[in-house]
C-alpha atoms as a PDB file:
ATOM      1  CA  UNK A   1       0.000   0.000   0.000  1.00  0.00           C
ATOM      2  CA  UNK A   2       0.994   3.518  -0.737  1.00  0.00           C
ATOM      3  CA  UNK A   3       2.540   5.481   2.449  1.00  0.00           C
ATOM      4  CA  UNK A   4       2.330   8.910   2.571  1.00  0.00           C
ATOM      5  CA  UNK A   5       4.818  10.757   4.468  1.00  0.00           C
ATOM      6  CA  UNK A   6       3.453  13.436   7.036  1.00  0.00           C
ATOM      7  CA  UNK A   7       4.494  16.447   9.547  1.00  0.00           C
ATOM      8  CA  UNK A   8       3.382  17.775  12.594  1.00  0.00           C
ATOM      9  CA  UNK A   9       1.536  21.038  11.790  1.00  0.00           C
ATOM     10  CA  UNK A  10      -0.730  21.381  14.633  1.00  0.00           C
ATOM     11  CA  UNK A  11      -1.467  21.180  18.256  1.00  0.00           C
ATOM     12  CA  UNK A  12      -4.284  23.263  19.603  1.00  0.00           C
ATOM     13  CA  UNK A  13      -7.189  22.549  22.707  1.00  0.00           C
ATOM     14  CA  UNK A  14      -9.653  20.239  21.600  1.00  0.00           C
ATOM     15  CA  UNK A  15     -13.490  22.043  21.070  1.00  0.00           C
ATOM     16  CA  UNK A  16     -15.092  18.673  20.650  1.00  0.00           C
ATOM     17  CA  UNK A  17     -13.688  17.113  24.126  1.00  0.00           C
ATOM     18  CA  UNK A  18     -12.828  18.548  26.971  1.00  0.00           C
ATOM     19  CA  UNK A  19      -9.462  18.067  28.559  1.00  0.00           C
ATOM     20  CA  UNK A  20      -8.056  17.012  24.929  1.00  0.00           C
ATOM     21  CA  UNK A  21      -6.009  18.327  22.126  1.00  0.00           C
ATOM     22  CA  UNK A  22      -6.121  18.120  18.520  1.00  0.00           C
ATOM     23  CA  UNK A  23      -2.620  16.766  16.859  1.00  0.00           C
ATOM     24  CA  UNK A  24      -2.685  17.792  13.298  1.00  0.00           C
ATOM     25  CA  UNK A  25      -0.733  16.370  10.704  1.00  0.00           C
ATOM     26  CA  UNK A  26       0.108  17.497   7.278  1.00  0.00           C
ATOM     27  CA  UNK A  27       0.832  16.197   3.942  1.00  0.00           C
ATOM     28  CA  UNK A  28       4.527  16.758   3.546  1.00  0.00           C
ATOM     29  CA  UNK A  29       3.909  16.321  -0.424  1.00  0.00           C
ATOM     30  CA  UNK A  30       0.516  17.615  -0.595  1.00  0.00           C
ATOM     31  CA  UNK A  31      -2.215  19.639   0.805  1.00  0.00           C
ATOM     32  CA  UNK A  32      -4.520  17.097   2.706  1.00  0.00           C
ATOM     33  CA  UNK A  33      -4.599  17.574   6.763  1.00  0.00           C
ATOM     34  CA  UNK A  34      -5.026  14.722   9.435  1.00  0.00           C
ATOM     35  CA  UNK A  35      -6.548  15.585  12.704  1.00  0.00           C
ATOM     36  CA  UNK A  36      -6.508  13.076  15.579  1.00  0.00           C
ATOM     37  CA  UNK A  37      -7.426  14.108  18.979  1.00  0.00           C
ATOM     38  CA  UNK A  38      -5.219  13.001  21.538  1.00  0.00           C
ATOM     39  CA  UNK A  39      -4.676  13.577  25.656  1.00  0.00           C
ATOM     40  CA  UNK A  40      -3.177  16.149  27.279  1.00  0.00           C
ATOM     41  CA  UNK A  41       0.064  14.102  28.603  1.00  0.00           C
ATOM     42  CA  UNK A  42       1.003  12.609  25.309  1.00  0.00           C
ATOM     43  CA  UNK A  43       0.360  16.682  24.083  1.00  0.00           C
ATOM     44  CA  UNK A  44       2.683  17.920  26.453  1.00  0.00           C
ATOM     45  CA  UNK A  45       5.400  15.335  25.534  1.00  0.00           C
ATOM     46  CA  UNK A  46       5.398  16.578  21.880  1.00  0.00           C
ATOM     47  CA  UNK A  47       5.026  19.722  23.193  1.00  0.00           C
ATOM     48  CA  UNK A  48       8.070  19.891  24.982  1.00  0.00           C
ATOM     49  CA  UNK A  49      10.099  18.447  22.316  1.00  0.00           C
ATOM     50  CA  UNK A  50       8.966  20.804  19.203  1.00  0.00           C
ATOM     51  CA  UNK A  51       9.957  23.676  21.877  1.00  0.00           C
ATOM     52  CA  UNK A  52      13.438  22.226  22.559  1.00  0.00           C
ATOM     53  CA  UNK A  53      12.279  22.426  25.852  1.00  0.00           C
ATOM     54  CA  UNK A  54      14.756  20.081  28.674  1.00  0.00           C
ATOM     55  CA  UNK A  55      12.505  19.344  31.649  1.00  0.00           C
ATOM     56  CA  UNK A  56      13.818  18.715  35.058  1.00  0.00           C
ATOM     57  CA  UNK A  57      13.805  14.909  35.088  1.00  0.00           C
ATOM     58  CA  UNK A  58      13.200  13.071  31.872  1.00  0.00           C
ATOM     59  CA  UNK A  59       9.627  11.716  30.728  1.00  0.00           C
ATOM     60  CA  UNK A  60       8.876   8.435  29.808  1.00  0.00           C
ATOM     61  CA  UNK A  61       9.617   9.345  25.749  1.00  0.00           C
ATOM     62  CA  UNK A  62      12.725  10.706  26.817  1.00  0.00           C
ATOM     63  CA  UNK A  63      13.196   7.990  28.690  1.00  0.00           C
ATOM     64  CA  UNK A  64      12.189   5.229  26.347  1.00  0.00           C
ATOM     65  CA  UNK A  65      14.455   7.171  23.861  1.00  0.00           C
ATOM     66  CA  UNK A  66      17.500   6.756  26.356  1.00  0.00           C
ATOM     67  CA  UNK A  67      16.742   3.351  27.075  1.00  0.00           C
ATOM     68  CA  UNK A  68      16.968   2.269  22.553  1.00  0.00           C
ATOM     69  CA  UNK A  69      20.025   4.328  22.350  1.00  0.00           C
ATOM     70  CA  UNK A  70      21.517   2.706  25.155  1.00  0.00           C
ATOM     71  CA  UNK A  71      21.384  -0.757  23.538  1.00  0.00           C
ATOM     72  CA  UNK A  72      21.584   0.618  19.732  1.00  0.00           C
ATOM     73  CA  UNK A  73      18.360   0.366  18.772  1.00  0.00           C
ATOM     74  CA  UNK A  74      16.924   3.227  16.462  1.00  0.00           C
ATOM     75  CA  UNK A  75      13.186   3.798  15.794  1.00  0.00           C
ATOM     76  CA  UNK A  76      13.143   4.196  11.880  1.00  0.00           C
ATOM     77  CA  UNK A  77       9.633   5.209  11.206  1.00  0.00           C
ATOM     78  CA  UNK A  78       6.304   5.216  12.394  1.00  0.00           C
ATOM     79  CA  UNK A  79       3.028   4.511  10.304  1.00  0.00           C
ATOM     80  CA  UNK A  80      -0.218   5.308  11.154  1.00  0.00           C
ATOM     81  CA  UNK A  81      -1.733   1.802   9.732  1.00  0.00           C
ATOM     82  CA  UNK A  82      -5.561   1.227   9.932  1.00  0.00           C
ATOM     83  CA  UNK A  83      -8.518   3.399  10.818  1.00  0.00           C
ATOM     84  CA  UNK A  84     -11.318   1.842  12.928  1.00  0.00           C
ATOM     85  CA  UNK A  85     -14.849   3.344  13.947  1.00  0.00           C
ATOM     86  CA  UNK A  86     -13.060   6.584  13.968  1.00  0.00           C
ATOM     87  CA  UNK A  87      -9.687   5.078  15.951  1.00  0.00           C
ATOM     88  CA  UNK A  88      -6.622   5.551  14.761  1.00  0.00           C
ATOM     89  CA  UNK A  89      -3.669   2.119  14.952  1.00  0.00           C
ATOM     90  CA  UNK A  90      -0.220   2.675  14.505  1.00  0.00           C
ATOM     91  CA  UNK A  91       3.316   1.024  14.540  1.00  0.00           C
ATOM     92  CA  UNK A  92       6.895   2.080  15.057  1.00  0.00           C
ATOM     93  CA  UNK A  93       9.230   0.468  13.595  1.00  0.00           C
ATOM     94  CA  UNK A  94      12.663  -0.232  15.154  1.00  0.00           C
ATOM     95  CA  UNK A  95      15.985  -1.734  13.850  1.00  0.00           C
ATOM     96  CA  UNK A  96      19.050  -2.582  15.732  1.00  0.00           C
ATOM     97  CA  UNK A  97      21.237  -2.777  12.742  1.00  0.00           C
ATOM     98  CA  UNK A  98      20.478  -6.421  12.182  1.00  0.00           C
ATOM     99  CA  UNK A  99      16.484  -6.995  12.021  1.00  0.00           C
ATOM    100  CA  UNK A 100      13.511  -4.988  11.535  1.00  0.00           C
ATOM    101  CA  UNK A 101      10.478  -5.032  14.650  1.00  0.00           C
ATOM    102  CA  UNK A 102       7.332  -3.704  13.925  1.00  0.00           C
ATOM    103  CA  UNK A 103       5.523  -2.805  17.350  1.00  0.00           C
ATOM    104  CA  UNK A 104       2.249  -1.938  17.673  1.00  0.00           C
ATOM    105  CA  UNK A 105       1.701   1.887  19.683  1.00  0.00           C
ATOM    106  CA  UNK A 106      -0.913   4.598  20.464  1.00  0.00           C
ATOM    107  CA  UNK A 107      -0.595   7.177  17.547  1.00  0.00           C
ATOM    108  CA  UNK A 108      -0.067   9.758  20.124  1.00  0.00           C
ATOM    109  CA  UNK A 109       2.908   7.675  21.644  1.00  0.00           C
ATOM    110  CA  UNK A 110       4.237   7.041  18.168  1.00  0.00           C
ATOM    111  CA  UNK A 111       4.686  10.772  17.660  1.00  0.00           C
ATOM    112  CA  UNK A 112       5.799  12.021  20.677  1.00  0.00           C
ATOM    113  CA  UNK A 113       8.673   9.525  19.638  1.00  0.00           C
ATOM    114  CA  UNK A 114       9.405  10.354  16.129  1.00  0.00           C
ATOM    115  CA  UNK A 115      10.070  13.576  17.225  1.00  0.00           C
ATOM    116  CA  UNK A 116      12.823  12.343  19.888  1.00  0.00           C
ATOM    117  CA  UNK A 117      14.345  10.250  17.045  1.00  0.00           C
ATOM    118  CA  UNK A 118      13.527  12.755  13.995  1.00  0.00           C
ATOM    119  CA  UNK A 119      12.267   9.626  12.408  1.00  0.00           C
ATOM    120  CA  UNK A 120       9.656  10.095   9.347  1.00  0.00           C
ATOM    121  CA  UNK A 121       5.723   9.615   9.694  1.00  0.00           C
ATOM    122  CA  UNK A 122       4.028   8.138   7.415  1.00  0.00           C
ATOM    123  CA  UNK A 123      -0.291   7.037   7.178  1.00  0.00           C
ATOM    124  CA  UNK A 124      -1.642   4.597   4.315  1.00  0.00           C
ATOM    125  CA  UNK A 125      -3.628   6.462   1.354  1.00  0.00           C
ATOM    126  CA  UNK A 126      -6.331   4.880   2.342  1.00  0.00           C
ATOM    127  CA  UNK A 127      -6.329   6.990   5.815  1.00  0.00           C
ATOM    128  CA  UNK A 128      -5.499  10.203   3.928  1.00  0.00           C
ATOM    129  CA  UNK A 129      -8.398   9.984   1.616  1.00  0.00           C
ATOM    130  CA  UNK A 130     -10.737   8.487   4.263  1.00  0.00           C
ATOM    131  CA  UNK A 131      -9.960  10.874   7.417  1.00  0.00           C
ATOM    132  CA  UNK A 132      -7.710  13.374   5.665  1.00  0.00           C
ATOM    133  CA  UNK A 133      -9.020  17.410   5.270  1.00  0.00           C
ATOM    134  CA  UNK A 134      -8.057  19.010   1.855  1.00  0.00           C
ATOM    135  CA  UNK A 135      -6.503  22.540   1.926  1.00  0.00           C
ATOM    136  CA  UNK A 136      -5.853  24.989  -0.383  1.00  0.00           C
ATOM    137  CA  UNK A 137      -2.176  26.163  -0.285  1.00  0.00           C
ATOM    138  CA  UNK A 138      -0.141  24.648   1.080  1.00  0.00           C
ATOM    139  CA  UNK A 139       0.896  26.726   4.972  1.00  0.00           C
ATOM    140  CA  UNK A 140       2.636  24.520   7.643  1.00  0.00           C
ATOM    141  CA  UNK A 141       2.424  27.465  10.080  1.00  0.00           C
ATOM    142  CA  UNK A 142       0.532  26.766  13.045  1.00  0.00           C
ATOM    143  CA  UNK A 143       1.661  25.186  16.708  1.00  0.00           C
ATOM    144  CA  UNK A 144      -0.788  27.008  18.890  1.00  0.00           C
ATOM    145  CA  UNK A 145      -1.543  27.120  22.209  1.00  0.00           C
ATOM    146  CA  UNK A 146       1.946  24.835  23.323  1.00  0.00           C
ATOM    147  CA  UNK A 147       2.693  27.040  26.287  1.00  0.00           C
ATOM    148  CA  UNK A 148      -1.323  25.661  27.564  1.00  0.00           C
ATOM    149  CA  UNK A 149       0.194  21.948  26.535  1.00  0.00           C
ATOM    150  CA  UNK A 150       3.420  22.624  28.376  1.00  0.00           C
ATOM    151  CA  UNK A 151       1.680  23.499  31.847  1.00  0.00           C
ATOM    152  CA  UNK A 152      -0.527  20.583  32.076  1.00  0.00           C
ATOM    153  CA  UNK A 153       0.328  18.526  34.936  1.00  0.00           C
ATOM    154  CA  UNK A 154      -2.965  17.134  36.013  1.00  0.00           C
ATOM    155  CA  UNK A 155      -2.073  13.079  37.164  1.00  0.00           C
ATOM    156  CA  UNK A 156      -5.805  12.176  37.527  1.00  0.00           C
ATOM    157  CA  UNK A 157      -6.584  13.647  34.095  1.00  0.00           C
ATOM    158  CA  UNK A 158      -8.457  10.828  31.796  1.00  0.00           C
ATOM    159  CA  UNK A 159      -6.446   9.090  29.538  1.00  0.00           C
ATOM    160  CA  UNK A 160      -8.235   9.689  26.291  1.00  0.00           C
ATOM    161  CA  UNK A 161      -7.905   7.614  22.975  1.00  0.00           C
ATOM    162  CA  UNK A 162      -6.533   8.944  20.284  1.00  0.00           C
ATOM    163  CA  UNK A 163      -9.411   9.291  17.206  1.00  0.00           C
ATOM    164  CA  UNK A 164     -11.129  11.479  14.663  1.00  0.00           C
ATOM    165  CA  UNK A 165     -12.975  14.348  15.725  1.00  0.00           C
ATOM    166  CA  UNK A 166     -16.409  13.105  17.232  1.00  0.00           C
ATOM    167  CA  UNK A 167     -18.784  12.153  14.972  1.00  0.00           C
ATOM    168  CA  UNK A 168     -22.187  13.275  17.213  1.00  0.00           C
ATOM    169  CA  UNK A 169     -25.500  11.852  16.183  1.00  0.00           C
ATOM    170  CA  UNK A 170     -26.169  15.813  17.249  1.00  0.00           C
ATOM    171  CA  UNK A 171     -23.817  16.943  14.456  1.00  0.00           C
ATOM    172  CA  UNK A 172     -24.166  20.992  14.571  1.00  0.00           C
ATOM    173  CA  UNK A 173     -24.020  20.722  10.995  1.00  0.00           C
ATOM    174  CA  UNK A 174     -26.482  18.543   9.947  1.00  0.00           C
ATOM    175  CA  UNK A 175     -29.406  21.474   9.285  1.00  0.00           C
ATOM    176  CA  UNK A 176     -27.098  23.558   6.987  1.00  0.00           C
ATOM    177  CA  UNK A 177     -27.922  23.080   3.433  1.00  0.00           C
ATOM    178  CA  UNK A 178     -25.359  21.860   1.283  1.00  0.00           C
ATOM    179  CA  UNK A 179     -24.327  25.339  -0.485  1.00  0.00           C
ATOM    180  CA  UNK A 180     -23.914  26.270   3.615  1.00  0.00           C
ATOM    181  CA  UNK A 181     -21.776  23.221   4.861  1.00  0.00           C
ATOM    182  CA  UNK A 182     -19.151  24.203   1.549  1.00  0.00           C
ATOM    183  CA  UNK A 183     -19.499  27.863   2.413  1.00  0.00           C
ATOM    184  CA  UNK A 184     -18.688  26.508   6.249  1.00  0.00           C
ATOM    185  CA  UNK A 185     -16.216  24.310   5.025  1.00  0.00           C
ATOM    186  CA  UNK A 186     -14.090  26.793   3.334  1.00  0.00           C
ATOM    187  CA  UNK A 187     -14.399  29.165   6.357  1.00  0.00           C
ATOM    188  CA  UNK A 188     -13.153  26.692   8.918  1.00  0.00           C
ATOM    189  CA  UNK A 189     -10.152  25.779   6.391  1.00  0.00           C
ATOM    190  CA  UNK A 190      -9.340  29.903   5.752  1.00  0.00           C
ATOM    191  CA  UNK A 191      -9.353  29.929  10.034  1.00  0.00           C
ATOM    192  CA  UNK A 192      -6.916  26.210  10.378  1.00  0.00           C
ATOM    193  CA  UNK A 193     -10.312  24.862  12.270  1.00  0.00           C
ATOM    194  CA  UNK A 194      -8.969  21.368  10.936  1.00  0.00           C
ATOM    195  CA  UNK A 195     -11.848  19.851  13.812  1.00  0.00           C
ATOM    196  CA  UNK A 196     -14.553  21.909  12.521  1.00  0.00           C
ATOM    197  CA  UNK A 197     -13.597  21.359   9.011  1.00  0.00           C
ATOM    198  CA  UNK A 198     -13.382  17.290   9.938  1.00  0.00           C
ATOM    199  CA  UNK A 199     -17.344  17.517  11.407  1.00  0.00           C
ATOM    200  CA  UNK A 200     -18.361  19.342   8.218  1.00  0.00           C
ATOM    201  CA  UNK A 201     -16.921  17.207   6.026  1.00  0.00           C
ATOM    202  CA  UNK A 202     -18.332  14.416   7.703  1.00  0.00           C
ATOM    203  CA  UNK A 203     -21.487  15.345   6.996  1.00  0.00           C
ATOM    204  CA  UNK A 204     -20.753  15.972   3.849  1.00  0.00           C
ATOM    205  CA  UNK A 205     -20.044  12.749   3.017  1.00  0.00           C
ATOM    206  CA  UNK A 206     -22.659  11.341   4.793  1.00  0.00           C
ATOM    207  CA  UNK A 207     -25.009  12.689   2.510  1.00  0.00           C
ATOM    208  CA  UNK A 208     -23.084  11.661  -0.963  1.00  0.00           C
END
């Protein structure tokens, strides 16, 4: 299967769930967007890293980093798999020189560790055209709100799945006409509302 090879280009508060943040990724060879909402801790630990910022005592990427370096082991890429009832699977894959492992990780997790190792991200086409947002231009500007990210500490905060924007049965959307939902559409794209723009192209498709 084709692999398409992606870069962080967002991380902003989640407006569909509280307590979450949506991780956007971008096209590196195109102008298609990924969001995937993910929780605050694995935020914070890409975060942190994008910043160049050295906390105190290491976290458990840095630490997992530390710990493959140690015994030569190198994570090589990580690809963002399979797409199920809105969940996203992924894999990073490791070498030690020798042989190849494939092991299976949150998506969150798999990021926060390609950016320790500067190792590539890829996602099937089949996940880009399924999940993916299209944009017009092509801007990699925004990392918003990271100082919010970097000052989360919460320990009893709920560990939330990473996934596509929610897909509500209550779907603010769903009483706009269709000339309103593109009109919407191309509003929440101008503003880099990549969850907005998910939930209106959701419905969009739903009605195709």
């Amino acid at each position: 299967m084709k692999k398409i090879r992606l870069d962080i280009v967002g991380l902003s508060y989640s407006q569909t769930q509280s307590g979450a943040y949506a991780l956007v990724l971008g096209e590196v060879e195109g102008n298609r967007r990924l969001p995937i909402i993910i929780g605050s801790h694995e935020a914070q630990a890409i975060a942190i890293r994008i910043e160049k910022m050295i906390p105190s005592r290491p976290l458990t990427h840095d630490l997992f980093q530390s710990f493959a370096e140690s015994f030569g082991i190198k994570l090589v890429e990580v690809l963002i798999y399979n797409l199920i009832e809105g969940i996203f699977y992924a894999k990073i894959i490791c070498s030690d020189g020798n042989k190849m492992v494939e092991i299976d990780a949150r998506t969150s997790d798999a990021v926060a560790l390609a950016v320790r190792f500067e190792a590539p991200i890829y996602a099937y086409e089949f996940i880009m055209s399924s999940a993916g947002i299209i944009i017009e231009g092509h801007e990699f500007a925004f990392l918003e709100n990271l100082d919010k990210a970097n000052k989360v500490q919460d320990p009893n905060m709920v560990e939330v799945e990473e996934k596509t924007p929610s897909k509500s049965p209550n779907n603010p959307f769903s009483s706009f006409t269709d000339e309103q939902l593109e009109q919407a559409l191309n509003q929440a794209l101008t503003e880099e509302n990549y969850e907005q723009a998910a939930l209106i192209r959701d419905e969009i498709s739903k009605r195709k």
